[in-house]
Protein backbone atom coordinates (compact mmCIF):
# COMPACT_ATOMS: atom_id res chain seq x y z
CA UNK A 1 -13.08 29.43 -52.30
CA UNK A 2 -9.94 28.31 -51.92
CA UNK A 3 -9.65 28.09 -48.81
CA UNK A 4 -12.88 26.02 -48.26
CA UNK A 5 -11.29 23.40 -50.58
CA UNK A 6 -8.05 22.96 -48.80
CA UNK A 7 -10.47 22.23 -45.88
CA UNK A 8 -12.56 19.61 -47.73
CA UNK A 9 -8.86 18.13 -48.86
CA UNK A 10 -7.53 18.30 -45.48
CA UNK A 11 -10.93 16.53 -44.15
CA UNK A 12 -10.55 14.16 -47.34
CA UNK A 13 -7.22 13.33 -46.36
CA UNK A 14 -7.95 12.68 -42.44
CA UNK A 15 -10.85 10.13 -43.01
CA UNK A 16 -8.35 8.35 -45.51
CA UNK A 17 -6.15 8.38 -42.86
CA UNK A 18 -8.39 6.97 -39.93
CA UNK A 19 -9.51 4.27 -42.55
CA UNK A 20 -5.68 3.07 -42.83
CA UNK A 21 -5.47 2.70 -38.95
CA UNK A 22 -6.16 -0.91 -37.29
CA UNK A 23 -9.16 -1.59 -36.03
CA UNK A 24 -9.26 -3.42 -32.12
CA UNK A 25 -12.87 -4.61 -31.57
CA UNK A 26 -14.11 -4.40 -28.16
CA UNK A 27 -16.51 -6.79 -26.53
CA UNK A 28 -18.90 -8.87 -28.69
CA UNK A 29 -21.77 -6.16 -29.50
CA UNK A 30 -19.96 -4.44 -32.26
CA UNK A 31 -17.88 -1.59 -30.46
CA UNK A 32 -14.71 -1.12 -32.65
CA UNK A 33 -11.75 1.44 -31.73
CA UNK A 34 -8.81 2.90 -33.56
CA UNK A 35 -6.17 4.88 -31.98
CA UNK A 36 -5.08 8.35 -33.20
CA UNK A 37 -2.83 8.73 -30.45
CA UNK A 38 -1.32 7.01 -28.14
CA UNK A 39 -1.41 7.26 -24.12
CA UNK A 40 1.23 8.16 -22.27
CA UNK A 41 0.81 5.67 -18.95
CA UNK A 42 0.53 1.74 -18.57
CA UNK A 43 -2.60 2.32 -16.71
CA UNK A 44 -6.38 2.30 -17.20
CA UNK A 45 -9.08 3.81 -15.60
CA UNK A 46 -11.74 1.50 -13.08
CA UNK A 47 -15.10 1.48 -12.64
CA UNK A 48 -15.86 4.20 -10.02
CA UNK A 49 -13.40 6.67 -11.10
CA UNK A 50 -14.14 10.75 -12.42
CA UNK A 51 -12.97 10.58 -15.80
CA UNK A 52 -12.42 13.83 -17.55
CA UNK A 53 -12.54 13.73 -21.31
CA UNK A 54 -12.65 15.97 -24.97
CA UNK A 55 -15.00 14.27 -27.36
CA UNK A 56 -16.49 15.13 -30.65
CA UNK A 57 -19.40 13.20 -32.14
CA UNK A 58 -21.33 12.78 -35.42
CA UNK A 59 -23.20 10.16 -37.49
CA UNK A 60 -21.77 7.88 -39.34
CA UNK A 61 -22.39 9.46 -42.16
CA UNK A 62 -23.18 13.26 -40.93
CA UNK A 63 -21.30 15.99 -39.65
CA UNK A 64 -20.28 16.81 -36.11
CA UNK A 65 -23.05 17.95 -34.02
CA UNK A 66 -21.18 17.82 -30.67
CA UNK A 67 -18.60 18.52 -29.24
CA UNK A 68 -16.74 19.45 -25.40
CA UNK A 69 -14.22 21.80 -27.28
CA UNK A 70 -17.05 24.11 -28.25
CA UNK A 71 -18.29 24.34 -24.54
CA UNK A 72 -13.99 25.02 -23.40
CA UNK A 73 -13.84 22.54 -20.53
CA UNK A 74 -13.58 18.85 -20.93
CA UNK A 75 -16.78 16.46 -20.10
CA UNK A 76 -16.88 14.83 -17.22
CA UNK A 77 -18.54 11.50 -15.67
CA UNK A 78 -17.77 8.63 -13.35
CA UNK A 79 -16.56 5.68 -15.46
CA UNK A 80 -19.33 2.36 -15.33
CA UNK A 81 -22.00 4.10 -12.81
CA UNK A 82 -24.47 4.20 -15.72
CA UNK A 83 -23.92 8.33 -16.35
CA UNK A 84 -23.20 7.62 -19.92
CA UNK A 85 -23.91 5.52 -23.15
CA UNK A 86 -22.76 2.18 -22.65
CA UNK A 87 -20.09 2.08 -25.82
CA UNK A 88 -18.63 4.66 -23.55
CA UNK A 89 -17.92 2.79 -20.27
CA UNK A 90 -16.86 0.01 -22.42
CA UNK A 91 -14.59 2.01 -24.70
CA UNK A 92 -13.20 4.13 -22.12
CA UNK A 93 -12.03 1.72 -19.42
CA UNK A 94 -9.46 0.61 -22.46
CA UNK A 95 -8.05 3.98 -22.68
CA UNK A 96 -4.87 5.22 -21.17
CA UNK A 97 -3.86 8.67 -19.91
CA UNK A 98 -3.53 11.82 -22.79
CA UNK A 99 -4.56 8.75 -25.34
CA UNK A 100 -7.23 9.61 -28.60
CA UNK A 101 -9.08 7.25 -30.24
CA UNK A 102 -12.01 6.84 -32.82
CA UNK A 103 -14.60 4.89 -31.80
CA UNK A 104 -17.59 3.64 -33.34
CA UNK A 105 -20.73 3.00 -31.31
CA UNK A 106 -23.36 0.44 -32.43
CA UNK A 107 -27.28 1.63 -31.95
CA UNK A 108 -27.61 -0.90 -28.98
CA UNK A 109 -24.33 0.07 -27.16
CA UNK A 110 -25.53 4.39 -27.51
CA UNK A 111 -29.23 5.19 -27.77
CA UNK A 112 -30.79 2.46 -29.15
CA UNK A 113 -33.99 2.66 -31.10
CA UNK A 114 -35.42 5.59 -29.53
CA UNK A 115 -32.48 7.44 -30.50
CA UNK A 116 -32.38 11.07 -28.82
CA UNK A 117 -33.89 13.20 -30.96
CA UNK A 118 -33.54 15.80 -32.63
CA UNK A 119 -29.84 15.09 -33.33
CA UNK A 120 -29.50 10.97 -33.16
CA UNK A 121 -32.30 9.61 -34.91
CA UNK A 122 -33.08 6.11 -33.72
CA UNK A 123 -31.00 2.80 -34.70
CA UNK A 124 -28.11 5.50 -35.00
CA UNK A 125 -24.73 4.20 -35.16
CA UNK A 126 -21.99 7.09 -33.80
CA UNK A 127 -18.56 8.00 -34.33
CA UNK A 128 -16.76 9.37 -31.23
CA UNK A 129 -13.41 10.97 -31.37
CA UNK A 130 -12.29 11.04 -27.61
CA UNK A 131 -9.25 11.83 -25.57
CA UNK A 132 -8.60 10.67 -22.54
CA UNK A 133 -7.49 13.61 -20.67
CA UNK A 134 -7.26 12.11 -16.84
CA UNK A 135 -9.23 10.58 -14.34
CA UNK A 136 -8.98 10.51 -10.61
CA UNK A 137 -9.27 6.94 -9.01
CA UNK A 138 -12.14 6.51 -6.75
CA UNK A 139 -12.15 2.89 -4.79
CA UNK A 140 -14.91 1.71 -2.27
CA UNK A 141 -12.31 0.26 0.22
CA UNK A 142 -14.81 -1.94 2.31
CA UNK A 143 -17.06 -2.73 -0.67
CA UNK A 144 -19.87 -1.55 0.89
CA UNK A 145 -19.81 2.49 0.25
CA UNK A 146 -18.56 3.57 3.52
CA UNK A 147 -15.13 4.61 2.99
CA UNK A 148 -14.71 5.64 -0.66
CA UNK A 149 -11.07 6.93 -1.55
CA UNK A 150 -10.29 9.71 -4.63
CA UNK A 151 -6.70 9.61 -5.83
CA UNK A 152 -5.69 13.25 -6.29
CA UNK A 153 -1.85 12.34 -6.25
CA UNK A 154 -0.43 8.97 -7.02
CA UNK A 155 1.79 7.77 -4.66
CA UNK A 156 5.56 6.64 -4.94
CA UNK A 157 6.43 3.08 -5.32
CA UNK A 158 4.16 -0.14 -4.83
CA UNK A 159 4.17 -0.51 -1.33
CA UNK A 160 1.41 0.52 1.08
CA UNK A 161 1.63 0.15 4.91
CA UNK A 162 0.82 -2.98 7.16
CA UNK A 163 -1.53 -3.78 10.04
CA UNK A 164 1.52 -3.17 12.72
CA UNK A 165 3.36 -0.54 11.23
CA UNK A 166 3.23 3.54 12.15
CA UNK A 167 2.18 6.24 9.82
CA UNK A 168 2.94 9.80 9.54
CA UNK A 169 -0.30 12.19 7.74
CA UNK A 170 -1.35 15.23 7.68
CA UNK A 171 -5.13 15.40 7.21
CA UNK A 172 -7.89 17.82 7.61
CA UNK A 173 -11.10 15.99 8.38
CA UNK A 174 -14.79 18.14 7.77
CA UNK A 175 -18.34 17.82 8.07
CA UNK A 176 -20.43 17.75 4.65
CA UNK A 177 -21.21 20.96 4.91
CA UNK A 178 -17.44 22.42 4.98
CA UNK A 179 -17.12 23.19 9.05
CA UNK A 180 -13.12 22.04 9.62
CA UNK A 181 -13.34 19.73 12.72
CA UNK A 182 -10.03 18.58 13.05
CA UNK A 183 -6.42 18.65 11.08
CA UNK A 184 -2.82 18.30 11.45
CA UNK A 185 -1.50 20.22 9.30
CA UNK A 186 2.54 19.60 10.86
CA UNK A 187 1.72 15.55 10.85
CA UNK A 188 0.80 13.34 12.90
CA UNK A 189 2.69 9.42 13.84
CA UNK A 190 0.19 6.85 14.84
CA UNK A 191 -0.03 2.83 15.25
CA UNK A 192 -2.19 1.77 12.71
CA UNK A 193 -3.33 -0.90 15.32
CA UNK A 194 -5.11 2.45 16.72
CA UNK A 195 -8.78 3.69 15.29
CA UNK A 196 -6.57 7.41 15.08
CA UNK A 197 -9.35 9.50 14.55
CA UNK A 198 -11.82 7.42 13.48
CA UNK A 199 -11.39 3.79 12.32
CA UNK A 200 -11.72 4.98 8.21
CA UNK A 201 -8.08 6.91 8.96
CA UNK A 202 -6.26 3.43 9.44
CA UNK A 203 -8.51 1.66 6.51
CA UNK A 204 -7.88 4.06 4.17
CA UNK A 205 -3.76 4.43 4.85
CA UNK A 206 -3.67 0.97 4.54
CA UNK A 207 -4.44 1.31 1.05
CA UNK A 208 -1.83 4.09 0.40
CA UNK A 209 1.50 4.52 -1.08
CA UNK A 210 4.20 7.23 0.47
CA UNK A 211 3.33 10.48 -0.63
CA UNK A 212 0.13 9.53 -1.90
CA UNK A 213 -2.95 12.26 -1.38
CA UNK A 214 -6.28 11.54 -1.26
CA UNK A 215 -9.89 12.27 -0.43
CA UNK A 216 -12.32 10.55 1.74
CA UNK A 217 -15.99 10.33 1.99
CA UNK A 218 -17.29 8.39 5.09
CA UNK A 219 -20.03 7.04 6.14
CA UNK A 220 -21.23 7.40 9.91
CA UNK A 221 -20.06 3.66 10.09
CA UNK A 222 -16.48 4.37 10.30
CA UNK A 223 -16.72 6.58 12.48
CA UNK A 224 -16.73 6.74 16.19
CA UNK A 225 -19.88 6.02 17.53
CA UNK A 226 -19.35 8.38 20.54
CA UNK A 227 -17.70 11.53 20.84
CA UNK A 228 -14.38 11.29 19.83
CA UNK A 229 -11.41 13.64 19.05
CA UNK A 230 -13.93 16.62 19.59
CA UNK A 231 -16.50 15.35 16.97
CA UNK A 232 -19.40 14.31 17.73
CA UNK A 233 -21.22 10.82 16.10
CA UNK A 234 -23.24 9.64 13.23
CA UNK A 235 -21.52 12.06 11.18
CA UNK A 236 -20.41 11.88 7.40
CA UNK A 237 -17.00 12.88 6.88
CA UNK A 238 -15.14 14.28 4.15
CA UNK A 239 -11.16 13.85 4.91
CA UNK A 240 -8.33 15.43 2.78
CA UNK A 241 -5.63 12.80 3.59
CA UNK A 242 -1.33 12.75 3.05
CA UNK A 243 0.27 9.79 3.53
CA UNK A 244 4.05 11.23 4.55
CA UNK A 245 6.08 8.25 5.36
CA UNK A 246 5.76 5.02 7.53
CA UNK A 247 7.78 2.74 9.86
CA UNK A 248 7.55 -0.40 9.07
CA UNK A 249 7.04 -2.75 12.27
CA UNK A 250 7.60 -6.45 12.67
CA UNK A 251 5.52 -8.26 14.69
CA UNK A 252 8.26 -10.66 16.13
CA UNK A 253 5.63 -13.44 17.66
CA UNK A 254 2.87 -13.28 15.45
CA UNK A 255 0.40 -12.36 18.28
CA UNK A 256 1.55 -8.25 18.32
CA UNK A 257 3.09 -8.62 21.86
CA UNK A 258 6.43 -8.13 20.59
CA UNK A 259 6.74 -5.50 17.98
CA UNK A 260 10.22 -4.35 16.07
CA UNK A 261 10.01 -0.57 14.61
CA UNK A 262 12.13 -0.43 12.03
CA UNK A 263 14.36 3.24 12.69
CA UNK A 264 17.41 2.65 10.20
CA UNK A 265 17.76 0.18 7.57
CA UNK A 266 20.59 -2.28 7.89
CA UNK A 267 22.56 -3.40 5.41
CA UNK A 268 22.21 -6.16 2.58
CA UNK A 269 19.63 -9.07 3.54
CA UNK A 270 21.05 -11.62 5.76
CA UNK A 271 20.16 -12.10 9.42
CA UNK A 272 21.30 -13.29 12.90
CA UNK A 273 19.85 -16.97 13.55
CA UNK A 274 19.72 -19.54 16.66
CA UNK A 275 23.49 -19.56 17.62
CA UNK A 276 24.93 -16.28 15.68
CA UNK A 277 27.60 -14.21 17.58
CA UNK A 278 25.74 -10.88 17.64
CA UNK A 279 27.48 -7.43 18.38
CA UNK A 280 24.46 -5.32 19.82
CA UNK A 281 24.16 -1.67 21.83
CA UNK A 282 20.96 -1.30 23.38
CA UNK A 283 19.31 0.89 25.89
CA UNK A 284 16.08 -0.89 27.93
CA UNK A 285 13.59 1.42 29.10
CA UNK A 286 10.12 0.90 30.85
CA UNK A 287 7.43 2.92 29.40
CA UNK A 288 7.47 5.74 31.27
CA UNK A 289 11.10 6.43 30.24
CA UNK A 290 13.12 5.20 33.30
CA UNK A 291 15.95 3.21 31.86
CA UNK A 292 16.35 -0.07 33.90
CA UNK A 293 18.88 -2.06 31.68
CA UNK A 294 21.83 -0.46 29.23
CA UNK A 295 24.22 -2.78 27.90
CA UNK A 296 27.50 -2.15 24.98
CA UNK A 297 28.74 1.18 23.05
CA UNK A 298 29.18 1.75 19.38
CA UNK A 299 33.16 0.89 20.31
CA UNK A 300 32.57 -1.82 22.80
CA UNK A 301 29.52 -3.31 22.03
CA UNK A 302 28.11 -6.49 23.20
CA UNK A 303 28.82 -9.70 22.27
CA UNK A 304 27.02 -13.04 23.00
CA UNK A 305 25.55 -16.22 20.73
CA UNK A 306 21.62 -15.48 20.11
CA UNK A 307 19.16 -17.77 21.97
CA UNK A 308 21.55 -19.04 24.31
CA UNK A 309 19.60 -18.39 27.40
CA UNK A 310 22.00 -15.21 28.51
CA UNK A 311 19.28 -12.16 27.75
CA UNK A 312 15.66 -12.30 26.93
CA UNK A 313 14.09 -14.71 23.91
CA UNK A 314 11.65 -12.23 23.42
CA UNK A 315 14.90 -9.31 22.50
CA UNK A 316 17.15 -12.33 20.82
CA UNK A 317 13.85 -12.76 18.38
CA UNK A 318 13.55 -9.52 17.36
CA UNK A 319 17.25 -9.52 17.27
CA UNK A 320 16.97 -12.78 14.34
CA UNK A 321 14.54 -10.17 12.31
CA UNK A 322 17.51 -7.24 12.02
CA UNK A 323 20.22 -6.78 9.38
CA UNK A 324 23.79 -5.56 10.15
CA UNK A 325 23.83 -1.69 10.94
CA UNK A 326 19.91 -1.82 11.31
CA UNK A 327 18.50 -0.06 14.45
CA UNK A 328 14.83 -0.81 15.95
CA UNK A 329 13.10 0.09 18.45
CA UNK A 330 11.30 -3.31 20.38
CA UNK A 331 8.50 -3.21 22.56
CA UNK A 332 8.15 -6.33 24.68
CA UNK A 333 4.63 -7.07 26.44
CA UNK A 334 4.80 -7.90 30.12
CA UNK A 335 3.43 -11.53 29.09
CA UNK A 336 7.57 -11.82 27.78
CA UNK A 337 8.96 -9.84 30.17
CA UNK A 338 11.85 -11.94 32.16
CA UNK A 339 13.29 -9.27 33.88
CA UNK A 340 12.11 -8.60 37.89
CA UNK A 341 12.85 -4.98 37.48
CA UNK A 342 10.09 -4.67 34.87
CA UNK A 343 7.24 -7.23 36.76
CA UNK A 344 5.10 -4.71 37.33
CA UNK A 345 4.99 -2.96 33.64
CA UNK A 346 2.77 -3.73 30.69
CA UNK A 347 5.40 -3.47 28.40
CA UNK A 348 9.09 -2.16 28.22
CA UNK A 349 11.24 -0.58 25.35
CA UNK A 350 14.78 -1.72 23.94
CA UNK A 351 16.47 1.11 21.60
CA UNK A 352 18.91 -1.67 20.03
CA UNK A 353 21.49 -1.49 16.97
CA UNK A 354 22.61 -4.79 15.15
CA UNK A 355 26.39 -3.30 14.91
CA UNK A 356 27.75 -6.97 13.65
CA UNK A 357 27.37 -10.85 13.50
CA UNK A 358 28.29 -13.97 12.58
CA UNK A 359 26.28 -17.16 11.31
CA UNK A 360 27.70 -20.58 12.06
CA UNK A 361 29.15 -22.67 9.20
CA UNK A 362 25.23 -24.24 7.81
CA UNK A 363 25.81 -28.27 8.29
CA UNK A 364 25.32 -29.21 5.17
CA UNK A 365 28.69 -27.52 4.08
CA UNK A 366 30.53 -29.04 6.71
CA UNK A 367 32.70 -32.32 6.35
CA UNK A 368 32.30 -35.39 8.10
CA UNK A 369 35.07 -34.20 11.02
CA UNK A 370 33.20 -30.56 11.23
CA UNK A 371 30.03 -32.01 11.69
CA UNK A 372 30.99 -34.70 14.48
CA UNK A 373 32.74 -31.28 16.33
CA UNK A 374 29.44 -29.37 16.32
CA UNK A 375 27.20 -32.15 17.48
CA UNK A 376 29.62 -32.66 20.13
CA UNK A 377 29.97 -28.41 20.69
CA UNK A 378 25.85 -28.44 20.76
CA UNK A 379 25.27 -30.90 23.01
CA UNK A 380 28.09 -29.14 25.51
CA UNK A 381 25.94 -26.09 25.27
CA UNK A 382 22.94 -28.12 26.03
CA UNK A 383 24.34 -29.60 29.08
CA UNK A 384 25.33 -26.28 30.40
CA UNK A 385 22.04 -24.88 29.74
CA UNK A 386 20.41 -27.46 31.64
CA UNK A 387 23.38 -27.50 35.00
CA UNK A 388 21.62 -23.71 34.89
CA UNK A 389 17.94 -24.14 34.98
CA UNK A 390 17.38 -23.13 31.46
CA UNK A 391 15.47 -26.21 30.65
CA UNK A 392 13.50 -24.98 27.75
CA UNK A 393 16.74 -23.03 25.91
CA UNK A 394 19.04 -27.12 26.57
CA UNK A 395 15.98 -28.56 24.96
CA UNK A 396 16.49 -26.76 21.81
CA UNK A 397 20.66 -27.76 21.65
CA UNK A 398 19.38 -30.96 21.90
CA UNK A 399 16.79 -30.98 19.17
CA UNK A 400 19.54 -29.44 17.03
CA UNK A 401 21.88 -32.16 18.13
CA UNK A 402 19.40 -34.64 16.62
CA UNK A 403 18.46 -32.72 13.42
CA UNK A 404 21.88 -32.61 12.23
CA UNK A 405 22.60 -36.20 13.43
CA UNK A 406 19.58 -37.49 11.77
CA UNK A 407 18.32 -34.83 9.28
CA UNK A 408 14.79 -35.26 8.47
């Protein structure tokens, strides 16, 4: 007997308790929350994703008639898909991870006037204690259903991948009814300017941060329409995707025909521009490996001013993109090629480091006697350019020669 009153106390005590906690209405039907406990992320959950939640449930005036601890396993649903009362897709996309809260349902936001007998009568309003154990995020990447992406470990970070750069998975990709038909389970580098795979693979690491994991579901409209990488088409794929690591690549001219692969980071964040004295090693290669052009050494390396007419303005560019100590790998299209050795090639290779350089004093910080030496030093260097041909490379001394003469 005693016992059964220290329960009613305890119980007494609880509501008291609840009815002391503030109250955050949600929406303008009537749904009201208050928060037992608090979450232990920043984050939400979205409409789309598998939420997985402990809830207990009684009138407003009753006693609990439901609950997921009684059944051992928590309940689980896919957050605004319709699955659920509405109070619930409402309440829960407010919820963050391992949070509780008390919520109270209006009749029009649970089951209405119909109620679901025999437990809710109709016009019913219910009390819902839920906890937010996790969710995995599900996202329809091209809005249309045919590449939808489940989280199953967050990634590291914020950033995700560009158009030009190269990414190393590991993936197994399988039919929908299990069969395995094809995975690499060492990893696997590709361009994600390739359809690797099939064209969801690129679409979907796009979307990824390093070390994220995820799962796929595709639609035969991703994939290849032919046979492709052993599969054959129309097929729905499920893919269990990694995303390692990436390289990030620069795309030096804007129209991908000369493209910087970033291989060591450089240091700090200033770069090379028009007229630098750059310190460079670099090793030019045509793309089936034969080296046609090798040029400086980690102790001797080479010197020269950058877009001065001496080496290629496709290399100098990429060059103007690197940090001191940074090494790249640039592959120049045969559209920028200005070497004869490499005429016949549709693209060749520089392995270069950035060992050193040095900008020229800005204008603006120069007296009146610096500044009439470097117009005078500028248009020198245009006049040479021009005595040698390089018409296009004198034309932009001399259009420096005016800016800093007559600054815009």
């Amino acid at each position: 007997m005693a016992a059964c009153n220290s329960d009613k106390s305890n119980k007494v005590n609880f509501e008291t308790e609840i009815q002391e906690l503030p109250e955050t209405v949600i929406g303008k039907e009537g749904l009201t929350k208050k928060i037992l406990q608090k979450g232990n992320s920043w984050k939400t959950p979205l409409p789309g994703d598998e939420i997985q939640v402990h809830y207990s449930v009684k009138l407003e005036d009753g006693e609990i008639f439901d609950s997921s601890h009684d059944k051992g396993k928590p309940f689980e649903f896919k957050l605004g898909q319709g699955e659920v009362i509405k109070g619930w897709d409402e309440g829960i996309a407010t919820m963050k991870r391992s949070e509780r809260a008390i919520f109270i349902i209006p009749p029009n936001l649970a089951y209405g006037e119909t109620g679901s007998p025999p437990l809710i009568p109709p016009n019913s309003t219910l009390v819902f204690d839920i906890e937010l154990v996790s969710w995995n995020s599900v996202r329809d990447i091209t809005g249309d259903g045919g590449i939808l992406k489940k989280i199953i470990k967050e990634g590291e970070g914020w950033a995700t991948p560009k158009d030009v750069d190269e990414a190393l998975v590991k993936y197994v990709a399988s039919s929908a009814d299990g069969k395995t038909l094809s995975r690499s389970d060492d990893g696997v580098e590709f361009s994600l300017l390739d359809d690797y795979l099939c064209p969801a693979m690129k679409k979907s690491v796009k979307t990824m941060r390093k070390g994220e994991i995820a799962e796929l579901t595709v639609k035969p409209t991703y994939c290849f329409d032919g046979v492709e990488n052993g599969m054959q088409p129309n097929l729905n794929l499920n893919i269990h995707l990694e995303l390692i690591s990436w390289k990030t690549v620069v795309d030096v001219t804007g129209d991908k025909k000369v493209l910087k692969k970033l291989i060591k980071v450089g240091e700090g964040y200033d770069r090379p521009n028009e007229g630098s004295l750059v310190k460079v090693v670099y090793i030019g290669k045509l793309q089936d490996g034969t080296v046609f052009d090798r040029k400086g050494s980690d102790d001797e390396p080479l010197e020269y001013a950058c877009l001065e007419g001496k080496f290629s303005e496709s290399l100098d560019r990429a060059i103007m993109t690197m940090r001191k100590g940074e090494e790249a790998i640039v592959t120049i299209s045969s559209d920028y090629c200005q070497v004869e050795e490499v005429s016949t090639a549709d693209f060749v290779v520089y392995e270069i480091k950035l060992v050193d350089f040095n900008k020229e004093k800005p204008f603006w910080k120069m007296d009146t006697k610096e500044k009439i030496e470097a117009c005078d030093k500028t248009k020198n260097e245009g006049n040479v350019l021009f005595k040698d041909g390089k018409f296009q490379c004198a034309s932009r001394k001399y259009d420096k020669e005016c800016i800093e003469i007559h600054p815009v």
